[in-house]
C-alpha atoms as a PDB file:
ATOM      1  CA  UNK A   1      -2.217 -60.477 -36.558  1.00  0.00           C
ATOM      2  CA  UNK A   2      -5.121 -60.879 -39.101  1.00  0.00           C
ATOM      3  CA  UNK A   3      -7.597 -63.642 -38.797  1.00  0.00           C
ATOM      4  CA  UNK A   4      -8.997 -65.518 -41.554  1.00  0.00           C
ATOM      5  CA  UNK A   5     -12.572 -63.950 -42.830  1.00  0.00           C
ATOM      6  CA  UNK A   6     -15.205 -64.864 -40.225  1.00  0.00           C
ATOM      7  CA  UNK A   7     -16.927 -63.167 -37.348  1.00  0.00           C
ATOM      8  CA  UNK A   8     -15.792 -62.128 -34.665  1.00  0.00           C
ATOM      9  CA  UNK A   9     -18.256 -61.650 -31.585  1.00  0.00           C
ATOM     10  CA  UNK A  10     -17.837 -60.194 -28.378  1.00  0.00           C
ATOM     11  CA  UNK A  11     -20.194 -60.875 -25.289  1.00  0.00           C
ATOM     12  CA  UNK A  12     -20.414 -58.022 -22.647  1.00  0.00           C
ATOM     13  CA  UNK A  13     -21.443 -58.476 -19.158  1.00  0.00           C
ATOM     14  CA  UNK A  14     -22.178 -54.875 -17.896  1.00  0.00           C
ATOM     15  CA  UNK A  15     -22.798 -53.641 -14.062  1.00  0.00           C
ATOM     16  CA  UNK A  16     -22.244 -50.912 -11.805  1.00  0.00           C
ATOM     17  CA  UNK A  17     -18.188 -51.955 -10.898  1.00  0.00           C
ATOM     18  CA  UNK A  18     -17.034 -52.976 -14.195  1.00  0.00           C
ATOM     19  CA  UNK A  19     -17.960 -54.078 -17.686  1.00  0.00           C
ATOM     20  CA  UNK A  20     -16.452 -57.375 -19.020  1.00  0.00           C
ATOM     21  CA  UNK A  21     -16.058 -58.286 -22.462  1.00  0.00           C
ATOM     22  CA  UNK A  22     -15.013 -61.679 -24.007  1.00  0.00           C
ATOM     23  CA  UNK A  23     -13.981 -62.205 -27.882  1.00  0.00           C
ATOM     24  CA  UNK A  24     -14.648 -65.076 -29.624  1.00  0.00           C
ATOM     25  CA  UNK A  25     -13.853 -66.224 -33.141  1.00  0.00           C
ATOM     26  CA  UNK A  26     -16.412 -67.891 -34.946  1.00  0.00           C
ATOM     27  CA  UNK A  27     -13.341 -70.669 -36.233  1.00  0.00           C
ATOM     28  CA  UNK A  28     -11.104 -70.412 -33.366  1.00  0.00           C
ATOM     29  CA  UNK A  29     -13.369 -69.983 -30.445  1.00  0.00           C
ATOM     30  CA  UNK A  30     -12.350 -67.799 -27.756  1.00  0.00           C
ATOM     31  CA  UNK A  31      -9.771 -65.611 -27.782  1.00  0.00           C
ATOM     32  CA  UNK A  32      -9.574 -63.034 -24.991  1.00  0.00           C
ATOM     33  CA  UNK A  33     -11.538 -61.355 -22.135  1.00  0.00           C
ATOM     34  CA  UNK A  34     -10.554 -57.999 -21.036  1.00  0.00           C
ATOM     35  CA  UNK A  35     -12.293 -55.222 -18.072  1.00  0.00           C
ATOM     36  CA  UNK A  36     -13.177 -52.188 -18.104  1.00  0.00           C
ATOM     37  CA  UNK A  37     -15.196 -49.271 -15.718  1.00  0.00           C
ATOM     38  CA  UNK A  38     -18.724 -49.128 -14.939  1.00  0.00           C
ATOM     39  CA  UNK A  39     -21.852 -49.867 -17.289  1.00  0.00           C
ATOM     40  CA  UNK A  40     -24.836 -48.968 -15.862  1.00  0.00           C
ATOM     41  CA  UNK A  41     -26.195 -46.867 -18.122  1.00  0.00           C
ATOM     42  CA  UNK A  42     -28.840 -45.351 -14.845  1.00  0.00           C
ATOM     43  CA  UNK A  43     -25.585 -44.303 -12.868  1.00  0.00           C
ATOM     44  CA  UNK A  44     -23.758 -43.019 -15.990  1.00  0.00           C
ATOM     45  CA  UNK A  45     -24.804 -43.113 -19.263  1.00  0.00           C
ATOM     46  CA  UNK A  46     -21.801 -42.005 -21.331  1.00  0.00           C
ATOM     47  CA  UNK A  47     -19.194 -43.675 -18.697  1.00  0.00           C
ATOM     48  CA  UNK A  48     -21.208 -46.756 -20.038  1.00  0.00           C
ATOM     49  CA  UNK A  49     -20.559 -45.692 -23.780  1.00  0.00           C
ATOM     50  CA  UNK A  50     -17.022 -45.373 -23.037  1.00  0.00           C
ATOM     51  CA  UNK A  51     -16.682 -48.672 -21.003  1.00  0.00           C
ATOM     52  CA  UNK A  52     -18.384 -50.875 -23.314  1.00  0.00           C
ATOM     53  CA  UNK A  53     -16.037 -49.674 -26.260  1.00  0.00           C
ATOM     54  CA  UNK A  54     -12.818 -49.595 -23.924  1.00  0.00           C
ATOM     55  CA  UNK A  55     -13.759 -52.960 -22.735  1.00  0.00           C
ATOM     56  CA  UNK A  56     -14.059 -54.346 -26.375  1.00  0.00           C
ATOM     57  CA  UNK A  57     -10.673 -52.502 -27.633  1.00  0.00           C
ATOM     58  CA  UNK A  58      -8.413 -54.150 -24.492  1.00  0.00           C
ATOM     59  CA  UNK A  59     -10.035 -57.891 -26.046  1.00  0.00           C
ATOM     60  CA  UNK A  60      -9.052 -56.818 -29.353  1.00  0.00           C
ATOM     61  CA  UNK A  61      -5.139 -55.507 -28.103  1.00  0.00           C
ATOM     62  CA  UNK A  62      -5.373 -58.864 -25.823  1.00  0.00           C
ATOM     63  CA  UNK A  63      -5.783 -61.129 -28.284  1.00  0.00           C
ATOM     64  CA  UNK A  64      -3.055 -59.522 -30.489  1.00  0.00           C
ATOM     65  CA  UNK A  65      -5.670 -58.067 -33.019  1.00  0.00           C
ATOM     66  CA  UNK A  66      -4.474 -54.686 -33.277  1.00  0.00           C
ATOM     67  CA  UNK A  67      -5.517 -54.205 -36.775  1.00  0.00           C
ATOM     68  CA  UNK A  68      -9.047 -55.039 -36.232  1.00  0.00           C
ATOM     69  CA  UNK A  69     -11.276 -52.067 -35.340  1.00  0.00           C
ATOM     70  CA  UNK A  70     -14.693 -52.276 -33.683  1.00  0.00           C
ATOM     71  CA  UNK A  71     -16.320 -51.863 -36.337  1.00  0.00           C
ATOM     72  CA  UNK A  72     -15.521 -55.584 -37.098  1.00  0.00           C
ATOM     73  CA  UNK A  73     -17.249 -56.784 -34.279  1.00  0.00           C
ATOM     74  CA  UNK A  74     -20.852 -58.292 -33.346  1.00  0.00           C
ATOM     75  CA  UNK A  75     -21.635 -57.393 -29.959  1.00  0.00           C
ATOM     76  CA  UNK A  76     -23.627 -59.177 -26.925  1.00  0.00           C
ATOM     77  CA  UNK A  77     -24.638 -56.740 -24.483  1.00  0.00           C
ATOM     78  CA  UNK A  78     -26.123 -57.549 -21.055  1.00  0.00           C
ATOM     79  CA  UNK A  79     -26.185 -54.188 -18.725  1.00  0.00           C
ATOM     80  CA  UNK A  80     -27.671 -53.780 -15.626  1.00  0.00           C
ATOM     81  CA  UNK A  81     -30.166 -50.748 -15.536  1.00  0.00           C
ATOM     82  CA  UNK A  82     -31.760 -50.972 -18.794  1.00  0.00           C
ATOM     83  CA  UNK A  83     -34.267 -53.205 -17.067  1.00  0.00           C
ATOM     84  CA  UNK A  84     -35.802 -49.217 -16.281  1.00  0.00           C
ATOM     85  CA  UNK A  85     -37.461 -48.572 -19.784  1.00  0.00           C
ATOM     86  CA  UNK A  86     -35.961 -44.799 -20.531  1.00  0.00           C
ATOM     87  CA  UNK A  87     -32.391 -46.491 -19.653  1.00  0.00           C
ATOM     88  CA  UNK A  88     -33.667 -49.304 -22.414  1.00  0.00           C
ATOM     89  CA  UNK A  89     -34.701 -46.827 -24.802  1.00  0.00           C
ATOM     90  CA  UNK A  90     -31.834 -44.609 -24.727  1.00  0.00           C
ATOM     91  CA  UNK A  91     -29.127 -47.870 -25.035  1.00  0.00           C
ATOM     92  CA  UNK A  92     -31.268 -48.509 -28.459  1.00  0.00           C
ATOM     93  CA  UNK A  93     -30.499 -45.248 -29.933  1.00  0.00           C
ATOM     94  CA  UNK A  94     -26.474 -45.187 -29.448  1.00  0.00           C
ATOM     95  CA  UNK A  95     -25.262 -44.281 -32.648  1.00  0.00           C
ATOM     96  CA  UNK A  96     -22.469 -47.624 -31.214  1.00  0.00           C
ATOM     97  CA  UNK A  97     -19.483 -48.325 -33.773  1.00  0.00           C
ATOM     98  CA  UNK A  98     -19.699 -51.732 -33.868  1.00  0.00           C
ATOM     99  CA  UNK A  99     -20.849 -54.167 -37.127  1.00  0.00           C
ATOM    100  CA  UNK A 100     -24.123 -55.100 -34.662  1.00  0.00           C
ATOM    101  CA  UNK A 101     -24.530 -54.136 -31.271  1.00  0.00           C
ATOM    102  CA  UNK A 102     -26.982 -56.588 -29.639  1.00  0.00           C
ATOM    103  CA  UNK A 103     -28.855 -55.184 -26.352  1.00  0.00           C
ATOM    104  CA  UNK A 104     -30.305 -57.386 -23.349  1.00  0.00           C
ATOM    105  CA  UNK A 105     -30.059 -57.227 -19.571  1.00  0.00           C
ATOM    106  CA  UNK A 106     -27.364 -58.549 -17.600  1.00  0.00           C
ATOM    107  CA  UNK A 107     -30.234 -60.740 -15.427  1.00  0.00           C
ATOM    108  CA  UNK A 108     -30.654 -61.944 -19.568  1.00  0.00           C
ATOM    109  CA  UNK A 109     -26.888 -63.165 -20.485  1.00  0.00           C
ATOM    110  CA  UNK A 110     -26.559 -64.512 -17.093  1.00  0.00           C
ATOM    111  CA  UNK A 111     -29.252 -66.816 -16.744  1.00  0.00           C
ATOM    112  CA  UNK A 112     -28.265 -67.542 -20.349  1.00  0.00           C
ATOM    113  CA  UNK A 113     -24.715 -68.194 -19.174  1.00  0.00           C
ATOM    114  CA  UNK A 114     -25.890 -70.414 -16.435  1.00  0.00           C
ATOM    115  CA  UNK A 115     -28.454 -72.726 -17.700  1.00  0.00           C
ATOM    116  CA  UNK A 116     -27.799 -72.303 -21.975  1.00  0.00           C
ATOM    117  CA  UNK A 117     -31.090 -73.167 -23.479  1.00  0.00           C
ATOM    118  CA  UNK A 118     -32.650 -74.781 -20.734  1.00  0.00           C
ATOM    119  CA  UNK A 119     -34.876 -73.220 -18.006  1.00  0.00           C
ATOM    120  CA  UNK A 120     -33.457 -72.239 -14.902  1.00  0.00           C
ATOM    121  CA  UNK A 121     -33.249 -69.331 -12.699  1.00  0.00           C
ATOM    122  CA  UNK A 122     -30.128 -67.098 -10.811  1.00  0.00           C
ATOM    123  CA  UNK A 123     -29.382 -64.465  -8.528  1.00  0.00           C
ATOM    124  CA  UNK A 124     -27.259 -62.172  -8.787  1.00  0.00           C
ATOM    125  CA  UNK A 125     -25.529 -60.421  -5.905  1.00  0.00           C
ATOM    126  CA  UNK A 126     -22.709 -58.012  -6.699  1.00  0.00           C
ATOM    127  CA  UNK A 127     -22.596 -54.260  -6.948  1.00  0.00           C
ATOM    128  CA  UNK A 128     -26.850 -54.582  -6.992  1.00  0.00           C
ATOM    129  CA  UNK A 129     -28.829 -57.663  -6.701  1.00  0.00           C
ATOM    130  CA  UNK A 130     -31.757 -59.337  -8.237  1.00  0.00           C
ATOM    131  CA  UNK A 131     -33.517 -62.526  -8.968  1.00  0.00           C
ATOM    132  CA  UNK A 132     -33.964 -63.931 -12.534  1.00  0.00           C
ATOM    133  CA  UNK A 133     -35.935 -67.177 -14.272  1.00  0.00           C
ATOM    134  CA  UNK A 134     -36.717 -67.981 -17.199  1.00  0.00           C
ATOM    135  CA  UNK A 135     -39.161 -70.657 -17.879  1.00  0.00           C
ATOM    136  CA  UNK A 136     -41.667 -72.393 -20.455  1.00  0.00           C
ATOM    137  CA  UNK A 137     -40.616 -69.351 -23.023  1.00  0.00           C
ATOM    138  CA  UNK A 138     -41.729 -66.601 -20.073  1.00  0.00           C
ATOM    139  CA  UNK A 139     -39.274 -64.705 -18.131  1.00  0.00           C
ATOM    140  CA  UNK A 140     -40.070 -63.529 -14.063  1.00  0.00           C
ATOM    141  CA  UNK A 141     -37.744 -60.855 -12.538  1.00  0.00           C
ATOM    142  CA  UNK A 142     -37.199 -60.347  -8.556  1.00  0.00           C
ATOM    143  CA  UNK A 143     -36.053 -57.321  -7.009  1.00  0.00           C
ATOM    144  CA  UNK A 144     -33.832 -55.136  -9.454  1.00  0.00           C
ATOM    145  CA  UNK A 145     -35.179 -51.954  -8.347  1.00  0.00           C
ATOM    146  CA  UNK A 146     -31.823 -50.327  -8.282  1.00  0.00           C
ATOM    147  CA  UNK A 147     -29.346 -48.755  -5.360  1.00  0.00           C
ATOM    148  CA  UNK A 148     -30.845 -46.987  -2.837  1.00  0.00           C
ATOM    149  CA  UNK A 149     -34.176 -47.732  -3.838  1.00  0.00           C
ATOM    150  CA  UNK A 150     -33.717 -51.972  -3.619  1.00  0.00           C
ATOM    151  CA  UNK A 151     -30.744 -54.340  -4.246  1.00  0.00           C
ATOM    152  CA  UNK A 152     -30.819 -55.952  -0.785  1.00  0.00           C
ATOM    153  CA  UNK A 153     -28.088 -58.291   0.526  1.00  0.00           C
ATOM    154  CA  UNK A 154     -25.946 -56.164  -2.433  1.00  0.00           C
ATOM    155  CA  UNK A 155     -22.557 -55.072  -1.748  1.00  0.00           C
ATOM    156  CA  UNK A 156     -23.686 -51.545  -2.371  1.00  0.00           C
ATOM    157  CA  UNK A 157     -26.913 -52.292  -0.055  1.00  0.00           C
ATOM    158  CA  UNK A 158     -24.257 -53.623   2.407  1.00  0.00           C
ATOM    159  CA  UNK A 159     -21.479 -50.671   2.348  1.00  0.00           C
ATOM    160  CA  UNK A 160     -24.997 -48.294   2.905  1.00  0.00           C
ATOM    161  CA  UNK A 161     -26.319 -50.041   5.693  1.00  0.00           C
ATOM    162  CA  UNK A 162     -22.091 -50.221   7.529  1.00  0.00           C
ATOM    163  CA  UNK A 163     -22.495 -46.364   6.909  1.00  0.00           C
ATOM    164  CA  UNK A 164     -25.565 -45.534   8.526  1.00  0.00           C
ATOM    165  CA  UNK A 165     -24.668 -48.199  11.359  1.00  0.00           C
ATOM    166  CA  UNK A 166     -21.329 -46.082  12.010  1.00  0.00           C
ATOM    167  CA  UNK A 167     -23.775 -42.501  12.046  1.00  0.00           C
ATOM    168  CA  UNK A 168     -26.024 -43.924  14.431  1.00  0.00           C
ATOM    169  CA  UNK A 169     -22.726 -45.306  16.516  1.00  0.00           C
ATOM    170  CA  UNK A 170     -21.017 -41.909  15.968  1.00  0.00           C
ATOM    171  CA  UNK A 171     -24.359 -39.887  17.593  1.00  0.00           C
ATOM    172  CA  UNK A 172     -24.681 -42.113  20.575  1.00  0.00           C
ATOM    173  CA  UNK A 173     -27.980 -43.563  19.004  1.00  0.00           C
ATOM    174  CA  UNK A 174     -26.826 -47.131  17.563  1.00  0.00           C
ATOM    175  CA  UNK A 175     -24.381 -49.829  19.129  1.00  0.00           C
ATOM    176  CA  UNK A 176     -20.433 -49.778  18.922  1.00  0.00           C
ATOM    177  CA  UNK A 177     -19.036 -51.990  15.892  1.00  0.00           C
ATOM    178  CA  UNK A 178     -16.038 -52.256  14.509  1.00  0.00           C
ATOM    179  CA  UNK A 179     -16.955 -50.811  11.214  1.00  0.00           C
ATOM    180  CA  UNK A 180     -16.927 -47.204  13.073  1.00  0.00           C
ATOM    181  CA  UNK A 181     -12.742 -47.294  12.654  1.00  0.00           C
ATOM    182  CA  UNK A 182     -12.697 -49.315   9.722  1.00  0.00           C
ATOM    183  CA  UNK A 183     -14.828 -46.784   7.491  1.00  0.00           C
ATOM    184  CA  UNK A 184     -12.718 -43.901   9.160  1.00  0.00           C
ATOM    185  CA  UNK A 185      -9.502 -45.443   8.875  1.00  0.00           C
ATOM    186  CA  UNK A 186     -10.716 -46.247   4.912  1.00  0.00           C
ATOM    187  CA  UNK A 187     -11.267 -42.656   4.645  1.00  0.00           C
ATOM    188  CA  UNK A 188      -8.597 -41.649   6.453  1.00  0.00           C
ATOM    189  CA  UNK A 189     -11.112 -38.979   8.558  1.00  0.00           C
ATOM    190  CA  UNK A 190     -11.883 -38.938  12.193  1.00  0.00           C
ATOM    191  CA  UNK A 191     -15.171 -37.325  12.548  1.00  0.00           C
ATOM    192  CA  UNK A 192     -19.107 -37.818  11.347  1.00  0.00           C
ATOM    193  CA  UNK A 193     -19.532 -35.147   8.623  1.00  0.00           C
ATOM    194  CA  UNK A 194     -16.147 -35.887   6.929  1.00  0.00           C
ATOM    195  CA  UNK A 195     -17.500 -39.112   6.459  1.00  0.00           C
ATOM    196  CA  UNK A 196     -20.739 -38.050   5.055  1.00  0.00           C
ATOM    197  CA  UNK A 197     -18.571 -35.662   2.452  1.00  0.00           C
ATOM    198  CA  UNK A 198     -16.418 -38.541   1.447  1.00  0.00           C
ATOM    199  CA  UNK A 199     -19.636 -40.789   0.284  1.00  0.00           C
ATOM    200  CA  UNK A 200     -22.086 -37.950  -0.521  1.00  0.00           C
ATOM    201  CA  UNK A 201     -23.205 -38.702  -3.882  1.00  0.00           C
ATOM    202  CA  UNK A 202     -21.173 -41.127  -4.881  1.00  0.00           C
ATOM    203  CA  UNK A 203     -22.445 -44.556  -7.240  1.00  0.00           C
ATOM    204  CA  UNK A 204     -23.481 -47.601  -5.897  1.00  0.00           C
ATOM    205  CA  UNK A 205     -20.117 -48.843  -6.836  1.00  0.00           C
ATOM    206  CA  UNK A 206     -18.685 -46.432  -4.188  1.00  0.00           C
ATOM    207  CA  UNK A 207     -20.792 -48.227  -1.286  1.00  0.00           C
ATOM    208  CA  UNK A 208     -20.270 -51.867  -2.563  1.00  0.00           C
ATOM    209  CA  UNK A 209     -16.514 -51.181  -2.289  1.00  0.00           C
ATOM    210  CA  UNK A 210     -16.905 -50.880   1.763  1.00  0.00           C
ATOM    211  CA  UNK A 211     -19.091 -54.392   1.682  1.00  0.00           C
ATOM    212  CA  UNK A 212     -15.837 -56.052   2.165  1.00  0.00           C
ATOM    213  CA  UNK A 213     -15.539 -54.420   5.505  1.00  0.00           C
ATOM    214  CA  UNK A 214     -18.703 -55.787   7.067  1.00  0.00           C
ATOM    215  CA  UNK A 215     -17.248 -59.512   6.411  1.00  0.00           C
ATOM    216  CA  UNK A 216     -14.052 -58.842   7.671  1.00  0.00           C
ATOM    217  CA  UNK A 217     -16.127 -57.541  10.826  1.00  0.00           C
ATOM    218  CA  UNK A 218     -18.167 -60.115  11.013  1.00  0.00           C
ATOM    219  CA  UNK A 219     -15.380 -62.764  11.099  1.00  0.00           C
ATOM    220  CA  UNK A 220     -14.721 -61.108  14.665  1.00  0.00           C
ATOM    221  CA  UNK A 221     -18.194 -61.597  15.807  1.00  0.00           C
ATOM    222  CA  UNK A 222     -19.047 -57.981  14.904  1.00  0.00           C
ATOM    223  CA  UNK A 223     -22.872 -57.850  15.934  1.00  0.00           C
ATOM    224  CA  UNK A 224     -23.612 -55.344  13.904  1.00  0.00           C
ATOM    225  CA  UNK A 225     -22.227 -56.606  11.053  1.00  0.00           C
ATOM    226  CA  UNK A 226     -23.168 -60.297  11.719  1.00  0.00           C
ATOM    227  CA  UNK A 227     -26.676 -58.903  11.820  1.00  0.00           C
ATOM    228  CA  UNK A 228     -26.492 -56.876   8.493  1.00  0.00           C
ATOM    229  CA  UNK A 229     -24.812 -60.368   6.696  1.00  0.00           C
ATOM    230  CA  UNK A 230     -27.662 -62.368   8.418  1.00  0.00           C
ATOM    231  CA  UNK A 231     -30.467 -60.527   7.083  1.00  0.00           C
ATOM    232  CA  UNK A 232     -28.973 -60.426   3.614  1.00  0.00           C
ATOM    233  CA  UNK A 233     -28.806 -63.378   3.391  1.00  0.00           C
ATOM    234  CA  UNK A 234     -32.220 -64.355   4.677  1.00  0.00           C
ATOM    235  CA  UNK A 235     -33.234 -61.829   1.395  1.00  0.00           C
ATOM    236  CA  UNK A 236     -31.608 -64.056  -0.793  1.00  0.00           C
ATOM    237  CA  UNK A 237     -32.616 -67.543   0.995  1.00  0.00           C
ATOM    238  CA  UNK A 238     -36.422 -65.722   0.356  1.00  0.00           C
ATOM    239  CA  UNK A 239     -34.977 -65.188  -3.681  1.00  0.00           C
ATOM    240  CA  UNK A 240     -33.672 -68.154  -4.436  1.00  0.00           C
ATOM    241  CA  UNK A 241     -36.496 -70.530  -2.662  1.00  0.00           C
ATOM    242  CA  UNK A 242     -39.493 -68.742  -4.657  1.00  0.00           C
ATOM    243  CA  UNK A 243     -37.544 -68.505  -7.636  1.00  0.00           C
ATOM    244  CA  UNK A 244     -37.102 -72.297  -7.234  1.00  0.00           C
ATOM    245  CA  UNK A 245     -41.050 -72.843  -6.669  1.00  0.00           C
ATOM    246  CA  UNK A 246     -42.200 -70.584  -9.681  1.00  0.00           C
ATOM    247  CA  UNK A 247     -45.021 -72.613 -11.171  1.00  0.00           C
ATOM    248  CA  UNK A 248     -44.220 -75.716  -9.529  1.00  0.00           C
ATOM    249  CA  UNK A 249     -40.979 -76.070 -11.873  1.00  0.00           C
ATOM    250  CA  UNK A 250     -38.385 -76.667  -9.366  1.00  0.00           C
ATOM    251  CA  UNK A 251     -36.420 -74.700 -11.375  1.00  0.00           C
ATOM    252  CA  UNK A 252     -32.458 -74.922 -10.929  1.00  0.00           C
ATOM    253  CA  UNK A 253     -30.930 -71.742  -9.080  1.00  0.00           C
ATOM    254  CA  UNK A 254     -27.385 -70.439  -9.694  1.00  0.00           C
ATOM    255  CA  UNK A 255     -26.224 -67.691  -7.210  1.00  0.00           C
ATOM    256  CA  UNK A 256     -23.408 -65.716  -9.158  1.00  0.00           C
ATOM    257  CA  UNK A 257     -21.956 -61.736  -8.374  1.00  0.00           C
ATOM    258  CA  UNK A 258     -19.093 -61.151  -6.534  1.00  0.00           C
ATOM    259  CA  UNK A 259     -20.555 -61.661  -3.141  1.00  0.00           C
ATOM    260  CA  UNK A 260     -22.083 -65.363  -3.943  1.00  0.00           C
ATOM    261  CA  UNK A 261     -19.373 -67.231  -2.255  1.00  0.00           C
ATOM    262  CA  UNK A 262     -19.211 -64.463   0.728  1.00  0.00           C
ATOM    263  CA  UNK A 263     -22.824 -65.072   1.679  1.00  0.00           C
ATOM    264  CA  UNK A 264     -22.878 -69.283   0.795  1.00  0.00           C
ATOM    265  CA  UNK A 265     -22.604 -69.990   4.430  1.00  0.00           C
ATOM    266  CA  UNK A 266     -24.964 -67.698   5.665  1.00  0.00           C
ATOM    267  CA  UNK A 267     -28.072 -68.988   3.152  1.00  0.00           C
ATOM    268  CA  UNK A 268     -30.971 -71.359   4.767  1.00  0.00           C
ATOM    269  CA  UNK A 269     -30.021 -74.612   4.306  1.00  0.00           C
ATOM    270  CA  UNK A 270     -33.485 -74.871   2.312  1.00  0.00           C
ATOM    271  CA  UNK A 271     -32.476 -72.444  -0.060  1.00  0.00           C
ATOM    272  CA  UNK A 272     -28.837 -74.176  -0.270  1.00  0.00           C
ATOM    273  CA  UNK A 273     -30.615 -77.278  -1.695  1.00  0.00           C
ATOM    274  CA  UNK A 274     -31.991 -75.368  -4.776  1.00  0.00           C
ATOM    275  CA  UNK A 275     -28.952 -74.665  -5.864  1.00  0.00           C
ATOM    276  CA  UNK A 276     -26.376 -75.403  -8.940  1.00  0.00           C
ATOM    277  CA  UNK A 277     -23.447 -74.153 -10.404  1.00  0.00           C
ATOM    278  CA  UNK A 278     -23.403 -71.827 -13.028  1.00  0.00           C
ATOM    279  CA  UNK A 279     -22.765 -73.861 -16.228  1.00  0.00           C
ATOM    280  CA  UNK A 280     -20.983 -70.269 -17.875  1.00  0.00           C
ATOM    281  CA  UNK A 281     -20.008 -66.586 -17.155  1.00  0.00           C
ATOM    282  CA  UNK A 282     -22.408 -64.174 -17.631  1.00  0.00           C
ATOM    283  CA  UNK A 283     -20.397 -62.840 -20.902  1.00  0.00           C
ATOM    284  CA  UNK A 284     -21.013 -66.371 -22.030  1.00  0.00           C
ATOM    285  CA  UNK A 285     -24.771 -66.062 -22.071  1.00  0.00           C
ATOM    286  CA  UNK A 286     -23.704 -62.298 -24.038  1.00  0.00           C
ATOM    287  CA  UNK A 287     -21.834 -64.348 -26.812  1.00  0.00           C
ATOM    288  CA  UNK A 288     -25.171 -66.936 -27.097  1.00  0.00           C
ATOM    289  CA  UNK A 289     -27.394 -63.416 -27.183  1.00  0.00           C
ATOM    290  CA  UNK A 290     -25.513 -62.246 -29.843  1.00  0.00           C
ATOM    291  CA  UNK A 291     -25.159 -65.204 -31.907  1.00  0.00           C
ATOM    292  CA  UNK A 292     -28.881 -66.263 -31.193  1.00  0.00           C
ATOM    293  CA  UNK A 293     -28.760 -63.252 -33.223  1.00  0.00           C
ATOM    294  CA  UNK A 294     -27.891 -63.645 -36.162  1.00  0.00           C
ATOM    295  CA  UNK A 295     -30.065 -64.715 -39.303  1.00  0.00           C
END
């Protein structure tokens, strides 16, 4: 399949679980959206390279463009990390393959995605977390320090806390939960130190994987998960209610990430009334970036 002479664009919404790309056709609008690994550049530079340009290949084979090759393309790229200058820096000087390769953060293309032009602010809580606004032409970032330094309420923040809960259990010094058996069943190990092998090391994306544990224990009234959930989302009730007050503005609030609808009921009913829905995906707000582009 060949399309007719026009550009094609793909926006790219990169994190520490996976890196999603979306083609669209400057005639024919959108045409595919296809996933790939992990692209945070801090947590792995070249397994960014590789899933930023495997991303943008399984659009292409997606959409049935097999005879278009990346160098074709104008890319939109929003990844999580190169908020951290060096990780910046470094993005700027891949030798990339594409026609343009556009660079932003993923805080960026999603408040981009959410609100278009207009000003607004989000959180994101997925693998990491953060808050984001942008307002009167001036930008204000929350949190975003990175896993293990920051990212509270995150899933990875979440699967790290379950792990030290079940240590503390496993020495005698911490209360009984649920997620003792769960993490060792997950594991498929039976004592302390295997578990500390199995997750020494490993990404953030590692830990977030286990966040889905301390929800399923807290739908049995699992204290200590309850009580990790609760003060997660108290972080993000104190994220989205400041981000709402910044200047006065009253700014609209989007909570996206895979863990925004997990954590919905949990927010203070203050902080609930700041919020909106997300207008567009993240790799939306990539595809504006990139166009916004162009001269």
């Amino acid at each position: 399949m060949r399309l007719l002479p026009a550009k094609l664009f793909v926006g790219i919404d990169g994190g520490g679980s996976k890196c999603c790309a979306t083609l669209y056709h400057s005639e024919q609008g959108l045409l595919s959206t296809a996933i790939a690994g992990p692209a945070n550049p801090l947590h792995g530079f070249q397994r960014t390279l590789n899933s930023i340009q495997e991303s943008c290949q399984l659009a292409l084979t997606k959409a049935g463009l097999t005879d278009t090759s990346l160098d074709e393309l104008v890319v939109g790229a929003g990844l999580a990390g190169v908020n951290l200058p060096s990780m910046e820096q470094k993005m700027r000087q891949w030798q990339h393959p594409f026609a343009q390769f556009h660079l932003t953060t993923d805080l960026h293309i999603a408040c981009l995605g959410a609100h278009g032009n207009h000003d607004g602010a989000i959180v994101i809580c997925g693998t990491g977390s953060c808050g984001f606004a942008i307002h009167q032409q001036q930008s204000t970032r929350l949190g975003g320090h990175g896993f293990p330094y920051g990212d509270k309420a995150s899933g990875a923040w979440l699967g790290m806390e379950a792990f030290k809960a079940v240590l503390l259990h496993k020495d005698d010094a911490g209360p009984y939960s649920s997620l003792t058996e769960k993490l060792l069943q997950h594991f498929d190990v039976t004592h302390d130190m295997a578990l500390v092998e199995c997750l020494a090391k490993q990404p953030s994306s590692e830990y977030a994987k286990l966040a889905r544990f301390v929800f399923e224990a807290a739908s049995t009234n699992d204290e200590v998960a309850l009580a990790l959930i609760k003060e997660g989302a108290d972080y993000l009730s104190q994220l989205i209610i400041k981000l709402h007050h910044i200047n006065g503005l009253n700014l609209p609030v989007a909570v996206i990430g895979g863990l925004a609808d997990s954590y919905y009921e949990w927010l203070d009913p203050s902080a609930k009334a700041c919020l909106v829905e997300a207008r567009h995906s993240p790799e939306m707000g990539a595809l504006q970036f990139a166009q916004s582009q162009q001269s």
